[in-house]
PDB file of N, CA and C in Angstrom:
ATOM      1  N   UNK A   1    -108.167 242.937 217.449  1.00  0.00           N
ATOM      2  CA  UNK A   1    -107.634 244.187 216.966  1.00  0.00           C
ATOM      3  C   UNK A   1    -106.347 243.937 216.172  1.00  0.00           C
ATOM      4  N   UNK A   2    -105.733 242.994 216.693  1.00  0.00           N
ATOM      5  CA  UNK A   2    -104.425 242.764 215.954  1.00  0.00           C
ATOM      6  C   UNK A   2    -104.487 242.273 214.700  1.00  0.00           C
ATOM      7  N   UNK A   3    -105.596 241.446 214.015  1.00  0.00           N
ATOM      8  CA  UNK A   3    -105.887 240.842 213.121  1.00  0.00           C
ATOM      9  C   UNK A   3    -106.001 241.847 211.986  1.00  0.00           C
ATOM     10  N   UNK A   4    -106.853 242.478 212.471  1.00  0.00           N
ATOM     11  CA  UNK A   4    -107.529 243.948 212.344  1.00  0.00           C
ATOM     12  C   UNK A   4    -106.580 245.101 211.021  1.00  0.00           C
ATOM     13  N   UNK A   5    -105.475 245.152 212.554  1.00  0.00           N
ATOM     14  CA  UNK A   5    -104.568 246.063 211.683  1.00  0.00           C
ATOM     15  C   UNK A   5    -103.686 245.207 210.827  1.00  0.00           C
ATOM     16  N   UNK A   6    -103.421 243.823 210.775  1.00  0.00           N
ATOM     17  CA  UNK A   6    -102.487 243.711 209.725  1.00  0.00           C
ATOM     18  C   UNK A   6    -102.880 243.564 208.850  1.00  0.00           C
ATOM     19  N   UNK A   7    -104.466 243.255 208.926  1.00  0.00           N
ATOM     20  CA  UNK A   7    -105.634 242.811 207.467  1.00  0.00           C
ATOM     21  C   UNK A   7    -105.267 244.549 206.709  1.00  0.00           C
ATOM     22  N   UNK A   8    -105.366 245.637 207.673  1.00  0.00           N
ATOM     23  CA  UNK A   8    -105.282 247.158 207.287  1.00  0.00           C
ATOM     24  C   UNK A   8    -104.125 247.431 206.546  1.00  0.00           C
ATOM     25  N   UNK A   9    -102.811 247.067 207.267  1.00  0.00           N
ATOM     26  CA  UNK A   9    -101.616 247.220 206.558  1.00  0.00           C
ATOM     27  C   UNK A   9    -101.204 246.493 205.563  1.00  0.00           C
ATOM     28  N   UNK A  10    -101.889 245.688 205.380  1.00  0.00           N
ATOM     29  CA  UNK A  10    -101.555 244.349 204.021  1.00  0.00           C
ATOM     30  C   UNK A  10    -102.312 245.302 203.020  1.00  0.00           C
ATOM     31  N   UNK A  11    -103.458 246.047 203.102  1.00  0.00           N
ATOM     32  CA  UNK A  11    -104.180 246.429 201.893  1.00  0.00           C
ATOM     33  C   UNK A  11    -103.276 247.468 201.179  1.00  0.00           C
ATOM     34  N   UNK A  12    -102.832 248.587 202.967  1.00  0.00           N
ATOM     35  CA  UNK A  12    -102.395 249.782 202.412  1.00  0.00           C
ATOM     36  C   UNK A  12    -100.854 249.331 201.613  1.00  0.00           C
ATOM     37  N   UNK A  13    -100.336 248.262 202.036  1.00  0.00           N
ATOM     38  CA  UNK A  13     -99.235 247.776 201.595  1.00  0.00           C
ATOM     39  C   UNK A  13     -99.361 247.421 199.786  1.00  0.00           C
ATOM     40  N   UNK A  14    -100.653 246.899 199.675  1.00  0.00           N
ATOM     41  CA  UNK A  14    -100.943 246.074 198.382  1.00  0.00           C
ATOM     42  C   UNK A  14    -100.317 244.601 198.310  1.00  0.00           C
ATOM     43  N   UNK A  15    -100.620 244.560 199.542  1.00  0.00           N
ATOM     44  CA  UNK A  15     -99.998 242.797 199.568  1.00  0.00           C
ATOM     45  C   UNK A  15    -101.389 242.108 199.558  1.00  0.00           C
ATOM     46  N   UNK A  16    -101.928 241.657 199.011  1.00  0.00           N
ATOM     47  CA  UNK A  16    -103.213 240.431 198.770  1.00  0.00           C
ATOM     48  C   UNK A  16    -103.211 239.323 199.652  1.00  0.00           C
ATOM     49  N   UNK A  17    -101.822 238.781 199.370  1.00  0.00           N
ATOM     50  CA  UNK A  17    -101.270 237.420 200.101  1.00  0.00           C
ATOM     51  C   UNK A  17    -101.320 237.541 201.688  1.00  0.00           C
ATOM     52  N   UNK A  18    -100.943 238.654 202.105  1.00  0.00           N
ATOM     53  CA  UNK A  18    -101.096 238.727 203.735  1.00  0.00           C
ATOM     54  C   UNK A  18    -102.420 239.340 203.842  1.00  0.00           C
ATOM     55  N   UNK A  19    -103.246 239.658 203.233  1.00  0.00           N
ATOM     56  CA  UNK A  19    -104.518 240.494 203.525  1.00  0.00           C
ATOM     57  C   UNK A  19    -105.408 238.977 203.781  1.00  0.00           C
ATOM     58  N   UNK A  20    -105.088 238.458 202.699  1.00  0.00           N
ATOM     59  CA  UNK A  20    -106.235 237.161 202.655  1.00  0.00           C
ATOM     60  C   UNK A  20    -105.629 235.877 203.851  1.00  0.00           C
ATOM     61  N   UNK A  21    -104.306 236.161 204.008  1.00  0.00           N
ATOM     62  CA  UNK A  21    -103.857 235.219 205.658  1.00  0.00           C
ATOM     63  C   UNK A  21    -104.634 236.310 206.932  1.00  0.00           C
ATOM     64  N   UNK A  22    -104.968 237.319 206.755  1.00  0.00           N
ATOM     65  CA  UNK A  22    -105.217 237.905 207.758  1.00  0.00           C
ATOM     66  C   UNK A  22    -106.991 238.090 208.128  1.00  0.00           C
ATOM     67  N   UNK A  23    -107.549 237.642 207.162  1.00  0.00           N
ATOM     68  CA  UNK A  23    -108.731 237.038 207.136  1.00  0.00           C
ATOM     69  C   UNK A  23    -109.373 235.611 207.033  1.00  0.00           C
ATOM     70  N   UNK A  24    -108.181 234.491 206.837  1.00  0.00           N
ATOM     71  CA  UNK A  24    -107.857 233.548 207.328  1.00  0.00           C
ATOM     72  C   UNK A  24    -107.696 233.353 209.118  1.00  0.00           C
ATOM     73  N   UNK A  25    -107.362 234.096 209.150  1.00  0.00           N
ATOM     74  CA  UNK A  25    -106.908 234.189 210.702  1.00  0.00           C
ATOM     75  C   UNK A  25    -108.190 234.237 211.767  1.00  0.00           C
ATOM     76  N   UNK A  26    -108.560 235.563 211.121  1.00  0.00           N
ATOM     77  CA  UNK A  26    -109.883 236.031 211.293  1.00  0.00           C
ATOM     78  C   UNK A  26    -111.211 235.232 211.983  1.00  0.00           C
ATOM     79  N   UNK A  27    -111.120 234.594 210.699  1.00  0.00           N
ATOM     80  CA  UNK A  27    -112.661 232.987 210.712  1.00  0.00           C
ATOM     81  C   UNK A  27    -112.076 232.197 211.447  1.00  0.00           C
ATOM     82  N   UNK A  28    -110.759 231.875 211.280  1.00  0.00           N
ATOM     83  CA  UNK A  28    -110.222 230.847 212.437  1.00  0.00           C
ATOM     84  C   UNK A  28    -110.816 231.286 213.671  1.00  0.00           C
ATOM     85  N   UNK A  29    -110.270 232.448 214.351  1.00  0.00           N
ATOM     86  CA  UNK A  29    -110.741 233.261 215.461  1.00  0.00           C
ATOM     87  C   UNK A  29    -112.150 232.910 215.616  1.00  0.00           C
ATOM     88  N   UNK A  30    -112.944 233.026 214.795  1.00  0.00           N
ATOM     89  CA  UNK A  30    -114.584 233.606 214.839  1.00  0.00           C
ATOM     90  C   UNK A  30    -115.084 232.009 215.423  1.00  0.00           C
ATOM     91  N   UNK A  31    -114.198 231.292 214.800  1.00  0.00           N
ATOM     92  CA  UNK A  31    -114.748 229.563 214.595  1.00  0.00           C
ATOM     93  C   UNK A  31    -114.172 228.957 216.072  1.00  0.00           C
ATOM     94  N   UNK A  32    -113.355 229.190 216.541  1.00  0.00           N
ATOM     95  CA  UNK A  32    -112.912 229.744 218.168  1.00  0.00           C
ATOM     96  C   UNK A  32    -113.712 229.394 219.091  1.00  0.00           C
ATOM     97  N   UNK A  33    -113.986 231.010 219.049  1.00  0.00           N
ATOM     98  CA  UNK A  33    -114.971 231.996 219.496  1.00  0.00           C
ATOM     99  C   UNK A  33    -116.191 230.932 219.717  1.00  0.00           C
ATOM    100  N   UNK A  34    -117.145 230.459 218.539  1.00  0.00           N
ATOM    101  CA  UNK A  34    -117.973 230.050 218.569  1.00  0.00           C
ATOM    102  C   UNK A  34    -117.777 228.739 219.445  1.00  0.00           C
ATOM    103  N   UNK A  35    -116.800 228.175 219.026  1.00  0.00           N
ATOM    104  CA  UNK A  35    -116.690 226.789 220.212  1.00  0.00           C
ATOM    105  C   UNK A  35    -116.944 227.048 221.490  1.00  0.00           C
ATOM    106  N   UNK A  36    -115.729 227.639 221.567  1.00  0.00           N
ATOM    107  CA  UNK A  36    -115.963 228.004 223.112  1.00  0.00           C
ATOM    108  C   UNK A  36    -116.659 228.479 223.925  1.00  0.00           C
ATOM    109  N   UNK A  37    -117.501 229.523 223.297  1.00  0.00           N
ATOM    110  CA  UNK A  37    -118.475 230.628 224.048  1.00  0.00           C
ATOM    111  C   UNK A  37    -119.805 229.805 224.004  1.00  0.00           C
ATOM    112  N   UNK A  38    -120.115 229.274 222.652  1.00  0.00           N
ATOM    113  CA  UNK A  38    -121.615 228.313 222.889  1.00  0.00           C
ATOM    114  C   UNK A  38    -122.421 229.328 221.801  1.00  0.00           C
ATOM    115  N   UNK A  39    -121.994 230.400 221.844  1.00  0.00           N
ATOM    116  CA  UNK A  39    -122.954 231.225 221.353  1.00  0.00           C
ATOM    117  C   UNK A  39    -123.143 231.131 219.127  1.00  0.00           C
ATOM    118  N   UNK A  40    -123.625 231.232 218.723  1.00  0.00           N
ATOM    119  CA  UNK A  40    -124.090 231.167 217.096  1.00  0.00           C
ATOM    120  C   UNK A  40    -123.583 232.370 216.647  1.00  0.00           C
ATOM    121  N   UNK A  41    -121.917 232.332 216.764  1.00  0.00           N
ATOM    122  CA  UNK A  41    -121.515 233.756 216.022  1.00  0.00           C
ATOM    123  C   UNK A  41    -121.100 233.165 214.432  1.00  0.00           C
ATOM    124  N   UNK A  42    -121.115 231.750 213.898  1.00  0.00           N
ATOM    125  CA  UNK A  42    -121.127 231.596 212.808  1.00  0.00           C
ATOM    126  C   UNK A  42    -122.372 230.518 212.561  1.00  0.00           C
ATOM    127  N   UNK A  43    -123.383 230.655 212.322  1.00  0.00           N
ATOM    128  CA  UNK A  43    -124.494 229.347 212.142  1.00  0.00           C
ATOM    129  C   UNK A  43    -123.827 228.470 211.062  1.00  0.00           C
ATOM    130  N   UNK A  44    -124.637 227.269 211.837  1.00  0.00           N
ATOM    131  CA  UNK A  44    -123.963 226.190 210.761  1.00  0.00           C
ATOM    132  C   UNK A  44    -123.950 226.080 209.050  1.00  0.00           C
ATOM    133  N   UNK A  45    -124.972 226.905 208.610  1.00  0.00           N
ATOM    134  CA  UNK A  45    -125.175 226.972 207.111  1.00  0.00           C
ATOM    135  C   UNK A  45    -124.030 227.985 206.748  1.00  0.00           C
ATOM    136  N   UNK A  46    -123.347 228.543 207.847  1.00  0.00           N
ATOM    137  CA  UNK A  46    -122.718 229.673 207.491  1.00  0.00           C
ATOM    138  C   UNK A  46    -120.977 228.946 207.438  1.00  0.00           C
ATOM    139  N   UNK A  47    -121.057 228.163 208.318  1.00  0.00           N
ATOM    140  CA  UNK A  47    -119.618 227.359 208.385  1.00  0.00           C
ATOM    141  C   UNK A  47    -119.365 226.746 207.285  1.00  0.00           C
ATOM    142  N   UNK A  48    -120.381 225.762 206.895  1.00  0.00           N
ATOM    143  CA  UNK A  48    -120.390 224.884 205.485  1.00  0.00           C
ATOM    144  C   UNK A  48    -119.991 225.298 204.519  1.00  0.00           C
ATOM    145  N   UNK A  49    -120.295 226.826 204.029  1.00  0.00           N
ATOM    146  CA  UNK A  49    -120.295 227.680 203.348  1.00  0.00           C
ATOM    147  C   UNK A  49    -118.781 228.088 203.430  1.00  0.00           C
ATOM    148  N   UNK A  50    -118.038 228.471 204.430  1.00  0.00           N
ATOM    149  CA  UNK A  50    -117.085 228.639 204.547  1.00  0.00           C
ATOM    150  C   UNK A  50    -115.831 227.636 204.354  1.00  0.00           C
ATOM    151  N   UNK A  51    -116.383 226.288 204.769  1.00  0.00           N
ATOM    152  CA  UNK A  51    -115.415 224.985 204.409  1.00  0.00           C
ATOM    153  C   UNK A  51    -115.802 224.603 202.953  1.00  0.00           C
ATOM    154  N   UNK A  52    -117.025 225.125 202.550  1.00  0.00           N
ATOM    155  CA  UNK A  52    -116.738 224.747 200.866  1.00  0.00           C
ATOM    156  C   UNK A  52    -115.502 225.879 200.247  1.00  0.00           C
ATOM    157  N   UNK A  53    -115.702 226.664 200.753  1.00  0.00           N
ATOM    158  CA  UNK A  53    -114.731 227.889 199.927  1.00  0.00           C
ATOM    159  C   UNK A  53    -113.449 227.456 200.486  1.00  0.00           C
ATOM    160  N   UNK A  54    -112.705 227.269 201.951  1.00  0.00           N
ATOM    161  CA  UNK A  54    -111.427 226.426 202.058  1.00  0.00           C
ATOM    162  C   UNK A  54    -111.424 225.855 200.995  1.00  0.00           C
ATOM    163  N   UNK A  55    -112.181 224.236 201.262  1.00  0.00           N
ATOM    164  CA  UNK A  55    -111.862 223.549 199.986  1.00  0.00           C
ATOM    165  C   UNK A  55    -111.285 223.486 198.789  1.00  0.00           C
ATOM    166  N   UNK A  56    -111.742 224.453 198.328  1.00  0.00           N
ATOM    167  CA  UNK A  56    -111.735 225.355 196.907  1.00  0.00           C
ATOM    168  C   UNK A  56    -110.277 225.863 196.783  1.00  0.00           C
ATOM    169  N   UNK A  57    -109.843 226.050 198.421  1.00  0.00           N
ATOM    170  CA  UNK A  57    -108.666 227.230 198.112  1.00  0.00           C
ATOM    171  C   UNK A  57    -109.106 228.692 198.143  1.00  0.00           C
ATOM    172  N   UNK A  58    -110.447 228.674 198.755  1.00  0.00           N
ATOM    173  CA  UNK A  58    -110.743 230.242 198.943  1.00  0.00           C
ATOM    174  C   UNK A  58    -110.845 230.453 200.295  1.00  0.00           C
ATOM    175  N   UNK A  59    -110.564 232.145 200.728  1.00  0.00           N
ATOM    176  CA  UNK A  59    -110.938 232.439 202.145  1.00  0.00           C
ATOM    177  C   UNK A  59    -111.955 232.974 202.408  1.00  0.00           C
ATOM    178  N   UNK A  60    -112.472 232.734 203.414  1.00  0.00           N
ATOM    179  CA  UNK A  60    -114.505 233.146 203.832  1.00  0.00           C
ATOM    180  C   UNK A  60    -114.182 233.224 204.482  1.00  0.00           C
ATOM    181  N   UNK A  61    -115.191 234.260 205.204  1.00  0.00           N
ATOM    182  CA  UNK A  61    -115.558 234.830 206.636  1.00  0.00           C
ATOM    183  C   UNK A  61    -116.448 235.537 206.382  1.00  0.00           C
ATOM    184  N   UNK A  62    -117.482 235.260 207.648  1.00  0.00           N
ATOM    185  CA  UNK A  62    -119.091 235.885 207.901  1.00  0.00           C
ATOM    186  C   UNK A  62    -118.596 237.368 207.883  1.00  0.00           C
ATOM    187  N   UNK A  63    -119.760 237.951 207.088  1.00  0.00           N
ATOM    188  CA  UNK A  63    -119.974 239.597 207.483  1.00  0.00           C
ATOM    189  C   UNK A  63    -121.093 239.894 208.785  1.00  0.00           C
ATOM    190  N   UNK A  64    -120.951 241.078 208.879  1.00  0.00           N
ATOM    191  CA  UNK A  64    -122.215 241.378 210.108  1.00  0.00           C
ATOM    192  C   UNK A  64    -121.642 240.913 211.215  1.00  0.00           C
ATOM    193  N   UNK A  65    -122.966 240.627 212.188  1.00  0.00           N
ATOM    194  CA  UNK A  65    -122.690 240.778 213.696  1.00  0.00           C
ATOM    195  C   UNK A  65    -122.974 239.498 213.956  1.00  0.00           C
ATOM    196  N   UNK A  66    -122.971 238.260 213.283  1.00  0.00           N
ATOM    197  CA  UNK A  66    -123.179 236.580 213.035  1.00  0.00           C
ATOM    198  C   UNK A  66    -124.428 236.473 213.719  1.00  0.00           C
ATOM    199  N   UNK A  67    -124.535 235.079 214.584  1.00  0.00           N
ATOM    200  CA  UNK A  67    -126.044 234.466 214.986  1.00  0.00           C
ATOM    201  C   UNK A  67    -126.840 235.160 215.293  1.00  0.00           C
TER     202      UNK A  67
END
């Protein structure tokens, strides 16, 4: 939830720079999540996908309800 609202207040703010750390944050979380729990809330074609866009210098994160 906390992620949540600052991703919210960065938009209403018009700050880009904290919107896109706050969806950074986000996938970090999700990528977490997935360790720990066991469960396929990001499949692996979906991670790859996401470390090509790091790479790049871009931020990704899965839409939907993942595995």
């Amino acid at each position: 939830r906390e992620i949540a609202e600052l991703g919210v207040a960065a938009l209403e703010a018009g700050n880009t720079s904290a919107w896109l750390d706050a969806i950074g944050r986000y996938a970090r979380e999700e990528r977490a999540l997935t360790e720990e729990s066991g469960a396929p809330i990001i499949e692996e074609s979906v991670s790859r996908c996401m470390a090509a866009a790091e790479a790049a210098g871009w931020v990704a994160k899965p839409s939907g309800a993942g595995g």
